[in-house]
N, C-alpha and C. Protein backbone atom coordinates (compact mmCIF):
# COMPACT_ATOMS: atom_id res chain seq x y z
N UNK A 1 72.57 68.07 134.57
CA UNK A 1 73.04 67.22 133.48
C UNK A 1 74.55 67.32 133.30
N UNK A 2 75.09 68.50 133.56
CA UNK A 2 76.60 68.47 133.55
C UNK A 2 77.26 67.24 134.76
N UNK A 3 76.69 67.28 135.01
CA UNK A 3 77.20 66.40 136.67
C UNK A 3 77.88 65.12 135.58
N UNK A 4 76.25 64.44 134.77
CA UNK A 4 76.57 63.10 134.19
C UNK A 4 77.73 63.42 132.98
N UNK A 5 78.23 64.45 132.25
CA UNK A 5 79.25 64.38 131.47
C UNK A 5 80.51 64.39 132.73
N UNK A 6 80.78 64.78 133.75
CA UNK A 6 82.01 64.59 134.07
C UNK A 6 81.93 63.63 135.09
N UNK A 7 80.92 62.73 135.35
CA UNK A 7 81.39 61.66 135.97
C UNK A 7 81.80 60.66 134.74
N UNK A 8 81.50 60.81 133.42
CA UNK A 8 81.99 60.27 132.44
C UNK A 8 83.41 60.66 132.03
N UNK A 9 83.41 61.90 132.51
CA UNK A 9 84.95 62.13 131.88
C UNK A 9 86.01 62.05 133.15
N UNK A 10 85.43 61.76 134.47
CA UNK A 10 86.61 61.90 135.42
C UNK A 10 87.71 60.76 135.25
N UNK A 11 88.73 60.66 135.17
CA UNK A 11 89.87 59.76 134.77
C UNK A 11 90.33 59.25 136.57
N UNK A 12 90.63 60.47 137.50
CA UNK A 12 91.44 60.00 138.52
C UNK A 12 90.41 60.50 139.76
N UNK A 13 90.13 59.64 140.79
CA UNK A 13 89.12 60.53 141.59
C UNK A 13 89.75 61.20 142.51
N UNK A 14 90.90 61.42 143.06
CA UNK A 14 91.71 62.45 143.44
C UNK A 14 92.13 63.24 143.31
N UNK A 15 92.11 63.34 141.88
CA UNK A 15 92.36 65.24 141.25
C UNK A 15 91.11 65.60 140.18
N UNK A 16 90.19 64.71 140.14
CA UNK A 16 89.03 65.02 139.25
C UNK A 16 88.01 65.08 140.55
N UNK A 17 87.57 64.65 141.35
CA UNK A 17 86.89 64.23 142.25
C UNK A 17 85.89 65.83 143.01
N UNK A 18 86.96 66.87 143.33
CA UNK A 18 86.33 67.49 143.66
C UNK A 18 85.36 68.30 142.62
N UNK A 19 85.60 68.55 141.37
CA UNK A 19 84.81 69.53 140.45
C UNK A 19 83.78 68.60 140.05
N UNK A 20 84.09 66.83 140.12
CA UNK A 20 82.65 66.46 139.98
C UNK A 20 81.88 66.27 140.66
N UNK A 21 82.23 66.08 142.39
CA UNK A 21 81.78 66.47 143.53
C UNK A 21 80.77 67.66 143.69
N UNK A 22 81.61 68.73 142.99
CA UNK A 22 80.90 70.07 143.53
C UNK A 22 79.61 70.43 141.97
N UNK A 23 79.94 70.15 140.95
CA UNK A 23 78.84 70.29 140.26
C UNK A 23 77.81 69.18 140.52
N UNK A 24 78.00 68.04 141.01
CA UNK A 24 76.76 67.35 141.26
C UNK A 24 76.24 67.64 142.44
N UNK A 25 76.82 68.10 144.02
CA UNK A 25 76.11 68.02 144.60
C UNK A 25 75.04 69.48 144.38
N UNK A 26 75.78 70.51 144.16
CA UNK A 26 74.89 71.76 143.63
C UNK A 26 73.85 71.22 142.73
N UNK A 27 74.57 70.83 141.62
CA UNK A 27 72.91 70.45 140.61
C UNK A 27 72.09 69.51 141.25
N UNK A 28 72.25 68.68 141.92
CA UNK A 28 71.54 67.54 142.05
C UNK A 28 70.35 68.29 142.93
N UNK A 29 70.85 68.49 143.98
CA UNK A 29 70.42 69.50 145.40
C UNK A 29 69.40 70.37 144.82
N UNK A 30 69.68 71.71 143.84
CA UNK A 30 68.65 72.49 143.32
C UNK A 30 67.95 71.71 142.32
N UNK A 31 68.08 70.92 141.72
CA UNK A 31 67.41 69.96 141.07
C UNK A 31 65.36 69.83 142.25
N UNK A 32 66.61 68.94 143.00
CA UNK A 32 65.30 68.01 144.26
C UNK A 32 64.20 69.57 144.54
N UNK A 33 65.16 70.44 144.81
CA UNK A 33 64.19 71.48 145.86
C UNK A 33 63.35 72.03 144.99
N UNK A 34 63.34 72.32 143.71
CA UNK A 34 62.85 73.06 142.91
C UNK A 34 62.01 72.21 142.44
N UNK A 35 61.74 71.04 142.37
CA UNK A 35 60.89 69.80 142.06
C UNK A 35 59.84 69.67 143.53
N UNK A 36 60.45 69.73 144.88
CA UNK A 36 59.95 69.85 145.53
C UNK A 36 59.10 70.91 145.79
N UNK A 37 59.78 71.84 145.41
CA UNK A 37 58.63 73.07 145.88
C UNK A 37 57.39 74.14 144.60
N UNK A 38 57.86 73.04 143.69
CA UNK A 38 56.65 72.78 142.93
C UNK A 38 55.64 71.54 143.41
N UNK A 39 56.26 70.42 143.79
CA UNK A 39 55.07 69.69 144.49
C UNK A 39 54.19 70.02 145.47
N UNK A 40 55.14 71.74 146.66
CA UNK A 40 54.43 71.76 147.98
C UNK A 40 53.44 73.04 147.22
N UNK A 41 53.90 73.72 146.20
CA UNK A 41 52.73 74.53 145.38
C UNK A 41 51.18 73.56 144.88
N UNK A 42 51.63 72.89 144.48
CA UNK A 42 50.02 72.21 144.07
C UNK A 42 49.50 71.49 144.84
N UNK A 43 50.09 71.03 146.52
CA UNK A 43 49.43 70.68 147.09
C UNK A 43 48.86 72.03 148.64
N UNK A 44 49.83 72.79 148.43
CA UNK A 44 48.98 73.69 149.74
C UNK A 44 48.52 75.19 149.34
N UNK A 45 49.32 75.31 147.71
CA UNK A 45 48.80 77.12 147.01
C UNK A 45 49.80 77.68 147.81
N UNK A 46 51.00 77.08 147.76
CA UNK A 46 51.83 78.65 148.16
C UNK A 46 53.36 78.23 147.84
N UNK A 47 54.33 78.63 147.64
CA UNK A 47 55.58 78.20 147.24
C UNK A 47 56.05 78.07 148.75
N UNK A 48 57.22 76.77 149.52
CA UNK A 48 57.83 76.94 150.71
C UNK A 48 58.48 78.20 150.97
N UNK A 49 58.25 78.87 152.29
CA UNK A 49 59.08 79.23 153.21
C UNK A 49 60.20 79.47 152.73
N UNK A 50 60.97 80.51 153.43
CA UNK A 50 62.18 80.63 153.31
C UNK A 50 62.90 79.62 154.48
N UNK A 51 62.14 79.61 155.41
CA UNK A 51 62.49 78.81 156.65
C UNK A 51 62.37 77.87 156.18
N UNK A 52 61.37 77.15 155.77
CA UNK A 52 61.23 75.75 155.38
C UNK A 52 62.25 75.07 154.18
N UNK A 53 62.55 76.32 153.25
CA UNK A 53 63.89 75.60 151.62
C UNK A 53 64.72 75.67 152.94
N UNK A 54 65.49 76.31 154.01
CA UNK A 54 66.51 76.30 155.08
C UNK A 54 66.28 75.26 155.79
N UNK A 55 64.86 74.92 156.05
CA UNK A 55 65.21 73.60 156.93
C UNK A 55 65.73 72.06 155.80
N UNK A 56 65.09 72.39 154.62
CA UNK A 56 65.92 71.18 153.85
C UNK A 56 67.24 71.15 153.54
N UNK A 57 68.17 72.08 153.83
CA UNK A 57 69.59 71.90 154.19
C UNK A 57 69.99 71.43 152.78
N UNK A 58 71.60 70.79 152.77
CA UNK A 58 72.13 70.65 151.73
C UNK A 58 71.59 68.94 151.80
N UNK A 59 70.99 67.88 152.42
CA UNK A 59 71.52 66.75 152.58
C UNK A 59 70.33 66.10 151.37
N UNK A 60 71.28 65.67 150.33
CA UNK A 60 70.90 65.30 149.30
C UNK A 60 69.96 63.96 149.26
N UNK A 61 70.61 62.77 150.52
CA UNK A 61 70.11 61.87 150.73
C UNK A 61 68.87 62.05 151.31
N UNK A 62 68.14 62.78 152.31
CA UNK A 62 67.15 63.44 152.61
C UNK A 62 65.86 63.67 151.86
N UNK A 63 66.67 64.29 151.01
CA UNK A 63 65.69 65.09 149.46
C UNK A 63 65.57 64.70 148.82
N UNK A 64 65.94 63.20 148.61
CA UNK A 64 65.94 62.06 147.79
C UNK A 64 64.88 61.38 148.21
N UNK A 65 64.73 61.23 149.70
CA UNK A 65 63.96 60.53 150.56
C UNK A 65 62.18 61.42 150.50
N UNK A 66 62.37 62.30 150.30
CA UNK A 66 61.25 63.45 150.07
C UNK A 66 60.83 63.35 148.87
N UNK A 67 61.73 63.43 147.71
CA UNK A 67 61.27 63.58 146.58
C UNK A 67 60.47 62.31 146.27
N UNK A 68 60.71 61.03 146.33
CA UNK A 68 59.87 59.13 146.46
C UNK A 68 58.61 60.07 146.75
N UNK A 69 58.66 60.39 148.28
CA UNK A 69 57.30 60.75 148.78
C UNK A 69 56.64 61.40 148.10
N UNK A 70 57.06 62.91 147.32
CA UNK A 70 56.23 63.43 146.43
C UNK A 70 55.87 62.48 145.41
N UNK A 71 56.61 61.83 144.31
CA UNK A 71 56.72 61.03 143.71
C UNK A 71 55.06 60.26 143.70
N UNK A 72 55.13 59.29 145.03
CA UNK A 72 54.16 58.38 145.14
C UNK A 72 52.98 59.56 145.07
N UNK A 73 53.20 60.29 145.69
CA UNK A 73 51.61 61.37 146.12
C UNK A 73 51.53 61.85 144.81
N UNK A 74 52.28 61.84 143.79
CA UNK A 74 51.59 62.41 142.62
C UNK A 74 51.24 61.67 141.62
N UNK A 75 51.78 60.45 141.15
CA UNK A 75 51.31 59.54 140.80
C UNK A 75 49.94 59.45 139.95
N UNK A 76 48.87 59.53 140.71
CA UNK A 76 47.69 58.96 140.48
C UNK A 76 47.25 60.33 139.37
N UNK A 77 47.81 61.81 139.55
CA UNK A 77 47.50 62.64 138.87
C UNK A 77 48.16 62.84 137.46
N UNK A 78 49.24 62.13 137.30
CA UNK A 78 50.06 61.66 136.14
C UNK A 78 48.89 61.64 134.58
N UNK A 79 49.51 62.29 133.47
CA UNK A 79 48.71 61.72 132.18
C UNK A 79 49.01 60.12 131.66
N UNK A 80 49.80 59.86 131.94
CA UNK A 80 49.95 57.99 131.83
C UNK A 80 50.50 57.16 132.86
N UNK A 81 49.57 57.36 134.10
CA UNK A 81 49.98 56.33 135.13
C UNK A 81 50.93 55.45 135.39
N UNK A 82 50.42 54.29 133.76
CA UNK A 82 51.13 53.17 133.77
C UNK A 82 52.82 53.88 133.81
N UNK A 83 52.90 54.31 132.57
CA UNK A 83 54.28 54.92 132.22
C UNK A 83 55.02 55.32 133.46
N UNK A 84 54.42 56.48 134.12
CA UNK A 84 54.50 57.17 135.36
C UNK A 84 55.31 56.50 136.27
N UNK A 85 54.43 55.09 136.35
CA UNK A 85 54.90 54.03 137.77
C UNK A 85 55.83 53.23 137.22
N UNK A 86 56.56 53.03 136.29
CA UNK A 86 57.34 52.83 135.43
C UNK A 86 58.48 53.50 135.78
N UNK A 87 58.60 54.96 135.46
CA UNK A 87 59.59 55.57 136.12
C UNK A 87 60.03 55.70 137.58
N UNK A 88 59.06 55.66 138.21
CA UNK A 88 59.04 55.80 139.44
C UNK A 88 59.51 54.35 140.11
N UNK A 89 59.39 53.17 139.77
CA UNK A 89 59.86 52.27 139.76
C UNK A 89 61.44 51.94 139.65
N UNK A 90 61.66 52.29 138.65
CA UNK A 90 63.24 52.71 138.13
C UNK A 90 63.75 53.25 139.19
N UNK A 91 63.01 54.32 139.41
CA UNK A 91 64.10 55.25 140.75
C UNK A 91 64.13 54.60 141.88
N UNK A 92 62.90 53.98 142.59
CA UNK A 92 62.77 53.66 143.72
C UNK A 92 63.97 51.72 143.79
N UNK A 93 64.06 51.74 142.92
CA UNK A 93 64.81 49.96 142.59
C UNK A 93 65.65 50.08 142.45
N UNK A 94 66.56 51.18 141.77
CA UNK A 94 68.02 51.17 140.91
C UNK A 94 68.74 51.23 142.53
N UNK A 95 70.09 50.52 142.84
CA UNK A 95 70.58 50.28 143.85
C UNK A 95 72.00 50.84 143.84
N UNK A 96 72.15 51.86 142.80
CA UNK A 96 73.40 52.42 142.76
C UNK A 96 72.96 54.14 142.87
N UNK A 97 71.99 54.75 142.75
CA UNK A 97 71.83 56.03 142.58
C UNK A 97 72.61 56.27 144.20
N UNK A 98 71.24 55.68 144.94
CA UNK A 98 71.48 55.70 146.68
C UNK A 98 73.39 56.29 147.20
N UNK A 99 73.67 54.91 146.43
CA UNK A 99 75.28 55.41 146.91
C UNK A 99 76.02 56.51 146.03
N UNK A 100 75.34 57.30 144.85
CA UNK A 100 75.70 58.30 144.59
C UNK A 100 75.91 59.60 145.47
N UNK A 101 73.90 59.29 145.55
CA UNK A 101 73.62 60.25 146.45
C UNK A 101 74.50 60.61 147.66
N UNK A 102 74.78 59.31 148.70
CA UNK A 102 75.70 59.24 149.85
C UNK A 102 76.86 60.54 149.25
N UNK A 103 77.22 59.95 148.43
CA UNK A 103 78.96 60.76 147.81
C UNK A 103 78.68 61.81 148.17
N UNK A 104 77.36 62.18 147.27
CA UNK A 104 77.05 64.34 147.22
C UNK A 104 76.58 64.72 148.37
N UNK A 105 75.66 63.87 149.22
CA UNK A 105 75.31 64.30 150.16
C UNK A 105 76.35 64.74 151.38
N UNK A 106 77.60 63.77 151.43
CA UNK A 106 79.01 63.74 151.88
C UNK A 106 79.38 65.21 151.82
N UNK A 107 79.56 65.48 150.12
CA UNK A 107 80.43 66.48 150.01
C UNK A 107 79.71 67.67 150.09
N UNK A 108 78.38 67.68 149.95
CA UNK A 108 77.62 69.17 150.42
C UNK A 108 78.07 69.20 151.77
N UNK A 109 77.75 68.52 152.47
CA UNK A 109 77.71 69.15 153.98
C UNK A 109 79.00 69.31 154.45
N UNK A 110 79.97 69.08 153.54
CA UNK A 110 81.51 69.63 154.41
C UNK A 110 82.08 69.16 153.51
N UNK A 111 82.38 68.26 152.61
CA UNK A 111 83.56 67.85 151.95
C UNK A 111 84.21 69.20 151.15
N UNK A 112 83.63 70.13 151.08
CA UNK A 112 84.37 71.64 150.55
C UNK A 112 85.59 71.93 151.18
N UNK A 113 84.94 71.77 152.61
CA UNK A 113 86.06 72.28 153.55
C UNK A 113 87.21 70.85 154.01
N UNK A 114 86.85 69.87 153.83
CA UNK A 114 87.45 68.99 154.11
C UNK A 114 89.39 68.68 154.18
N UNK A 115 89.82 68.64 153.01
CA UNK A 115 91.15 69.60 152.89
C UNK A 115 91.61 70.21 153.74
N UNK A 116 90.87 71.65 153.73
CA UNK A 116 91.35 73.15 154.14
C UNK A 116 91.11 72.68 155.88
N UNK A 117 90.21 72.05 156.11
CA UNK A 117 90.34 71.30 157.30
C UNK A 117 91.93 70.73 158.13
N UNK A 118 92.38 69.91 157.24
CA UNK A 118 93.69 69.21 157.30
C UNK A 118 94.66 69.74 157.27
N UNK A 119 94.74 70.56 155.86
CA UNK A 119 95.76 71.88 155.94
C UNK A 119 95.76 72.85 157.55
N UNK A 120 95.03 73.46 158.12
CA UNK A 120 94.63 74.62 158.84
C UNK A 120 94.79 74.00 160.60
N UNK A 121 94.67 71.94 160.49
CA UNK A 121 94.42 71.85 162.01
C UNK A 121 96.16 71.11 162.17
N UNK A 122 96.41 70.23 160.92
CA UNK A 122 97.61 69.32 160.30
C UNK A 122 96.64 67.90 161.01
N UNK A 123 95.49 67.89 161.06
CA UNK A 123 94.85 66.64 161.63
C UNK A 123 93.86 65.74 160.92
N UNK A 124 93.75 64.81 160.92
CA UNK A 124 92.52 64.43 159.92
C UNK A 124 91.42 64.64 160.00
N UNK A 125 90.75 64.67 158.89
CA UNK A 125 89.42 65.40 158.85
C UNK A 125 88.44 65.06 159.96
N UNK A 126 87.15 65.53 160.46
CA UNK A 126 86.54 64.93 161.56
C UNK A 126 85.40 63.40 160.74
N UNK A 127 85.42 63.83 159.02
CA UNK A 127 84.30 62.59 158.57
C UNK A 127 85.15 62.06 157.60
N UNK A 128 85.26 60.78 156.91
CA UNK A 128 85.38 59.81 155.93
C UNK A 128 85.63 61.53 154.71
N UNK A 129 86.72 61.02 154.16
CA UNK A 129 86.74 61.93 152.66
C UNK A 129 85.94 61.56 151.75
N UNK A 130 85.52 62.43 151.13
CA UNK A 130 84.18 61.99 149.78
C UNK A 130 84.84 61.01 149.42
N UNK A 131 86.19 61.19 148.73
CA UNK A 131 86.48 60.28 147.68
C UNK A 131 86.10 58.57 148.28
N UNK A 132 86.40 58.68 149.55
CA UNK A 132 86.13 56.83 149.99
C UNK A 132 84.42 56.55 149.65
N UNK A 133 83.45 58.13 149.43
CA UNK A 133 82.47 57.55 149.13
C UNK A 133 82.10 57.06 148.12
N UNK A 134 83.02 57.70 146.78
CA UNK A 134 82.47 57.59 145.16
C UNK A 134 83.64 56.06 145.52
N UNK A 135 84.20 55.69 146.15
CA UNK A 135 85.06 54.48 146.12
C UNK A 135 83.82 53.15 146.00
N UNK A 136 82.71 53.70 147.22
CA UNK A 136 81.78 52.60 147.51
C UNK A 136 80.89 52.60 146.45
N UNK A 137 80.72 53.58 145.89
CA UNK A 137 79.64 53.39 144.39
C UNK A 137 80.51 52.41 143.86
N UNK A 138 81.65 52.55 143.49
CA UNK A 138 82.19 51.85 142.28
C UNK A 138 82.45 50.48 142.86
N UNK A 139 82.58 50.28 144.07
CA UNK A 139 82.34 48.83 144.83
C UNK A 139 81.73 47.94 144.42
N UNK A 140 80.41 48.68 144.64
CA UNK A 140 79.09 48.06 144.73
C UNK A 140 78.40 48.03 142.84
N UNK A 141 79.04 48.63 142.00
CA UNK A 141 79.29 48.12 140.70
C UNK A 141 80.27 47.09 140.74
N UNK A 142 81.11 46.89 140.63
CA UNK A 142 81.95 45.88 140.74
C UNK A 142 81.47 44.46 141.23
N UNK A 143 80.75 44.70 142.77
CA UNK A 143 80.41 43.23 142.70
C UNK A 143 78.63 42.91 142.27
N UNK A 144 77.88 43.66 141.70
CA UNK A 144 76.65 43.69 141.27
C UNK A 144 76.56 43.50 139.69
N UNK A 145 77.54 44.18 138.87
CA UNK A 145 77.30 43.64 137.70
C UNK A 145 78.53 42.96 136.59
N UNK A 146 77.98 41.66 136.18
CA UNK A 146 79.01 40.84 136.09
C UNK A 146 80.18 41.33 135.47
N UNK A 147 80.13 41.94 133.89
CA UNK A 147 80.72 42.69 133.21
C UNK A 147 82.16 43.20 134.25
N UNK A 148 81.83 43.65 135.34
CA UNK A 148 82.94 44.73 136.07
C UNK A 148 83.47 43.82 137.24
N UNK A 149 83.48 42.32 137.20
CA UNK A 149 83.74 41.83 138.58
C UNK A 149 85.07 41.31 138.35
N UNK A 150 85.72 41.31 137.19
CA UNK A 150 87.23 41.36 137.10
C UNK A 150 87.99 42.07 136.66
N UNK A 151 88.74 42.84 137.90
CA UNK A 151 89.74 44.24 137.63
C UNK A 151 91.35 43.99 136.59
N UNK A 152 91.41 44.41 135.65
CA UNK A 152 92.70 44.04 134.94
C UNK A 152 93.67 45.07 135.15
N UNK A 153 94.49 44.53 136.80
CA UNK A 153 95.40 45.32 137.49
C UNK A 153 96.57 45.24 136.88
N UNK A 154 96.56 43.75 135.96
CA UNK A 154 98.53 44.11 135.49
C UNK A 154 98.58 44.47 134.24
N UNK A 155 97.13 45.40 133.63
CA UNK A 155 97.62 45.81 132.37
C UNK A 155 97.18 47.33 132.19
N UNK A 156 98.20 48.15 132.12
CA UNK A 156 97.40 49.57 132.46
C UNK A 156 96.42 50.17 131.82
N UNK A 157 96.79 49.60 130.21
CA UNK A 157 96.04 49.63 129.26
C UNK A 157 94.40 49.69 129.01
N UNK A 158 94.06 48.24 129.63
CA UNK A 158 92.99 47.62 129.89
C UNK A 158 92.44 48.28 131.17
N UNK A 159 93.19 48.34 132.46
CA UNK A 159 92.85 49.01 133.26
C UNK A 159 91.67 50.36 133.20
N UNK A 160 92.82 50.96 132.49
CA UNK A 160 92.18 52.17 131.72
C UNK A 160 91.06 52.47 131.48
N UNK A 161 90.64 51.52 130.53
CA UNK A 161 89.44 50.86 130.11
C UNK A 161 88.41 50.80 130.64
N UNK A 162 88.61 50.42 131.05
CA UNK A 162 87.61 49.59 132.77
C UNK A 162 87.38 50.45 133.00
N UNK A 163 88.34 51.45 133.75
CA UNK A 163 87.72 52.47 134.91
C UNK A 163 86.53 53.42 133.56
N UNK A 164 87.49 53.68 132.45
CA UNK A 164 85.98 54.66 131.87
C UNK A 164 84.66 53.81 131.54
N UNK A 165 84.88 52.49 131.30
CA UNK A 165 83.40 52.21 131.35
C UNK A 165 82.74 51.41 132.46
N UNK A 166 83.50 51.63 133.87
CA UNK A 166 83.11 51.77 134.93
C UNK A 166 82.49 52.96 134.79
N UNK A 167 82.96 54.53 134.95
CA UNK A 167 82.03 55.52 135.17
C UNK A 167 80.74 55.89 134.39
N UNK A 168 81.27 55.47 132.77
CA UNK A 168 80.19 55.73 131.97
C UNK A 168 78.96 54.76 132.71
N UNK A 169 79.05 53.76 133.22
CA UNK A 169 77.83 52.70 133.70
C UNK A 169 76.98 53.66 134.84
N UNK A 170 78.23 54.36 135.80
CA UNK A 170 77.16 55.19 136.49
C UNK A 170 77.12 56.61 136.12
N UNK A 171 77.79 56.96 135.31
CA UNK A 171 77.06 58.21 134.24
C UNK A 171 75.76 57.86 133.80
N UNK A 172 75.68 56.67 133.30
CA UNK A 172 74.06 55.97 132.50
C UNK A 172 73.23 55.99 134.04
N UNK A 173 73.39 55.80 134.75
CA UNK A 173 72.43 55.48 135.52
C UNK A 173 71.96 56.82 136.25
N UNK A 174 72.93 58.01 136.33
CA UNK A 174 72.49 59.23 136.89
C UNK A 174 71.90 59.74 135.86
N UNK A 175 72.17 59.68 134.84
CA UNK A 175 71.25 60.20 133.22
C UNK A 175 70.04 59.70 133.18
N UNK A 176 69.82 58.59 133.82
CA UNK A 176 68.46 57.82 134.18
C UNK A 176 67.98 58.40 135.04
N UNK A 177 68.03 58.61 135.95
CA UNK A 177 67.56 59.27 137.25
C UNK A 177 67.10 60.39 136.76
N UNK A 178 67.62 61.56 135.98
CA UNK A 178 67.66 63.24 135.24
C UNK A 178 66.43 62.84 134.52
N UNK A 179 66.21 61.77 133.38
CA UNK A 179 65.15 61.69 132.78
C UNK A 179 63.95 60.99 133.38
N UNK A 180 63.89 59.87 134.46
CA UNK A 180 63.11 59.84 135.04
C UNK A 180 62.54 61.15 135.67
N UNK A 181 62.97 62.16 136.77
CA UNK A 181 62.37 62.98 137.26
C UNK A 181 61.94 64.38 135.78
N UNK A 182 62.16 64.36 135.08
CA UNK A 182 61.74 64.94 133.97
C UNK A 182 61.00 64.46 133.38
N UNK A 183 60.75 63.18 132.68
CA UNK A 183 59.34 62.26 132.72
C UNK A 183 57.94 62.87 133.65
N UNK A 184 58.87 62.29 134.64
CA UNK A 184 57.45 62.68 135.83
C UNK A 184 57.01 64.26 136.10
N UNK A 185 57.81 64.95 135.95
CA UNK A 185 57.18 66.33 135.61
C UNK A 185 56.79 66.67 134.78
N UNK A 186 57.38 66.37 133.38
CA UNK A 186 55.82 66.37 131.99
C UNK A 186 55.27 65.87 132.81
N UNK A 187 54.52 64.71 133.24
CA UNK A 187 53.99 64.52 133.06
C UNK A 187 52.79 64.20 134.72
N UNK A 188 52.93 65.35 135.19
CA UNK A 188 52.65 65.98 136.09
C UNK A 188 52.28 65.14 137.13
N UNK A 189 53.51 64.57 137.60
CA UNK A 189 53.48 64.18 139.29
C UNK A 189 53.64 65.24 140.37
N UNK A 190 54.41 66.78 139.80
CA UNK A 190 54.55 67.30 140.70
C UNK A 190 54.14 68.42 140.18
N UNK A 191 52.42 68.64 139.85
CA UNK A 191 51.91 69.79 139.41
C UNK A 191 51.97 70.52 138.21
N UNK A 192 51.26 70.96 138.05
CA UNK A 192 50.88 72.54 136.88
C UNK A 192 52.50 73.09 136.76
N UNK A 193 53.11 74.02 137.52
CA UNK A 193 54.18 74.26 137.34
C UNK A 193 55.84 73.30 137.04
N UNK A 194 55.20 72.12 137.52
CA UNK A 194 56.32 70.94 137.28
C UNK A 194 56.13 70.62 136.47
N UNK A 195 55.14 70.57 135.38
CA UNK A 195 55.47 70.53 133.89
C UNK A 195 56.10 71.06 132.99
N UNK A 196 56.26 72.38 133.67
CA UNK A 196 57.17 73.24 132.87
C UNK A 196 58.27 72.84 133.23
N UNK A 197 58.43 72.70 134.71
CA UNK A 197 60.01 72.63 135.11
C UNK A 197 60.39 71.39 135.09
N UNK A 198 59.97 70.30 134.74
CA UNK A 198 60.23 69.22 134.12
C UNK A 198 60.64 69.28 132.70
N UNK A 199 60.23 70.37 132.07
CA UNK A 199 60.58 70.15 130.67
C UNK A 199 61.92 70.82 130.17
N UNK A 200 62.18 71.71 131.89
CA UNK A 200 63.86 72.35 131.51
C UNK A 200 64.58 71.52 131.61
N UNK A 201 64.48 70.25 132.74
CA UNK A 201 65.86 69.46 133.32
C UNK A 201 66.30 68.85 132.08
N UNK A 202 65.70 68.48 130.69
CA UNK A 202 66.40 67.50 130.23
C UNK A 202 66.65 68.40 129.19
N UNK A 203 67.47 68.50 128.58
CA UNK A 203 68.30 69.36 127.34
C UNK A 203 67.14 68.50 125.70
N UNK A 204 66.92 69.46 125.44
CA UNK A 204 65.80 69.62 124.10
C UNK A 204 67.01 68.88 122.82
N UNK A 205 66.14 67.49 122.52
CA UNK A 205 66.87 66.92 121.85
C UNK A 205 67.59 65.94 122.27
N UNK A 206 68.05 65.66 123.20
CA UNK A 206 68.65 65.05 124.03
C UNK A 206 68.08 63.70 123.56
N UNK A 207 68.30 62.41 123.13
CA UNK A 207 67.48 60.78 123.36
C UNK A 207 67.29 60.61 124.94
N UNK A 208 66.43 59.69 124.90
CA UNK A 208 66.75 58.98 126.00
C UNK A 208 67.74 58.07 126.31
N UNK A 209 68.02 58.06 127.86
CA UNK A 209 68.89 57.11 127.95
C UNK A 209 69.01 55.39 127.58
N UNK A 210 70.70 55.04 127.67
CA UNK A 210 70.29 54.26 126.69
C UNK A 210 70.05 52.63 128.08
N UNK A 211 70.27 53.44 129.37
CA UNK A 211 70.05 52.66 130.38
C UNK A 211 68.92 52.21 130.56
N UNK A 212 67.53 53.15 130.15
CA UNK A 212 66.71 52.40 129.64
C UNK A 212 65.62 52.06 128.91
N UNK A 213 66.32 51.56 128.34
CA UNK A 213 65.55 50.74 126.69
C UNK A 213 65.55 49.56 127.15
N UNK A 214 64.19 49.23 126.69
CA UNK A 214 63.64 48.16 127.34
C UNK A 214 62.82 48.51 128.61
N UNK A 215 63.59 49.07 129.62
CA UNK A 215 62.48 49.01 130.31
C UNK A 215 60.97 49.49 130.89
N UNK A 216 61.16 50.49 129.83
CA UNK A 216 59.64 51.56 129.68
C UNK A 216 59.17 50.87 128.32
N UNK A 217 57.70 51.36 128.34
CA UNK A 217 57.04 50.49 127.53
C UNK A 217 56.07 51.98 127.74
């Protein structure tokens, strides 16, 4: 959940970029696995491997791709289905998480070193810098929702503006994502023990998001 306050508060993604980089891809990452390996508990009676949490690596996009799968497979064991597929819906449709994910998944697997890379060889890095990835999130806001499809470059003011409720839009939507997979663990897509650990991810008290109202019922 810290991740979504400082993609709300990042101002510049070149000198804010890496600390929101590095707390999301960490949270996000132990987020998935710990969701996951409460799902591989109620379906085989045993918590994963040490080999096996090692073979899921840092790649966020991956575990994203895993977690759907648990997702659908738990489903049917859910206390309100309807609701359930509701959330699960949300996640599997929203078309901006994906290119979040890309960003963290980016910066887990090397964007740490990325820099110290450049510094140490004087050469450019061997992959794309995160930052060009959180560039393509905010892209793909820009030309998807109307609100953000005109940039007000000659007023800094306004500018300003923009960019914070550019981020707050995908602050709302990763806050969506946090309470969807907390939803679905109350409400046990991913087991007996994912009820509990569904009921840590979201901070006690917390509303729901306001991304979406309306669309749960």
């Amino acid at each position: 959940m810290h991740t979504v306050e400082a993609v709300r508060q990042m101002r510049y993604i070149h000198v804010d970029g890496d600390a929101v980089f590095t707390l999301g891809s960490i949270g996000v990452e132990k987020t998935m696995k710990v969701v996951l390996g409460c799902h591989a508990l109620e379906r085989t009676g045993s918590w994963p491997s040490k080999s096996a949490l090692s073979c899921w690596g840092h790649d966020i996009e991956m575990l994203s791709s895993q977690l759907q799968k648990a997702i659908a497979e738990g489903l049917a064991q859910t206390t309100a289905p309807g609701y359930a597929q509701q959330l699960a819906e949300w996640l599997r449709e929203n078309s901006t998480i994906p290119l979040v994910f890309a960003t963290l998944a980016r910066y887990g697997r090397s964007g740490r070193f990325h820099h110290l890379d450049i510094l140490a060889t004087d050469e450019p890095g061997e992959f794309d810098q995160p930052s060009e990835y959180w560039e393509r999130v905010e892209q793909h806001v820009q030309q998807s929702v109307p609100e953000f499809s005109s940039v007000p470059f000659h007023d800094s003011a306004a500018l300003d503006d923009y960019r914070r409720r550019l981020r707050e839009y995908i602050a709302e939507d990763l806050e969506a994502w946090w309470f969807c997979v907390h939803r679905l663990g109350v409400q046990g897509a991913f087991g007996d023990l994912g009820k509990k650990i569904g009921g840590e991810i979201w901070v006690p008290g917390r509303p729901p998001p306001q991304r979406l109202k309306g669309e749960l019922r």
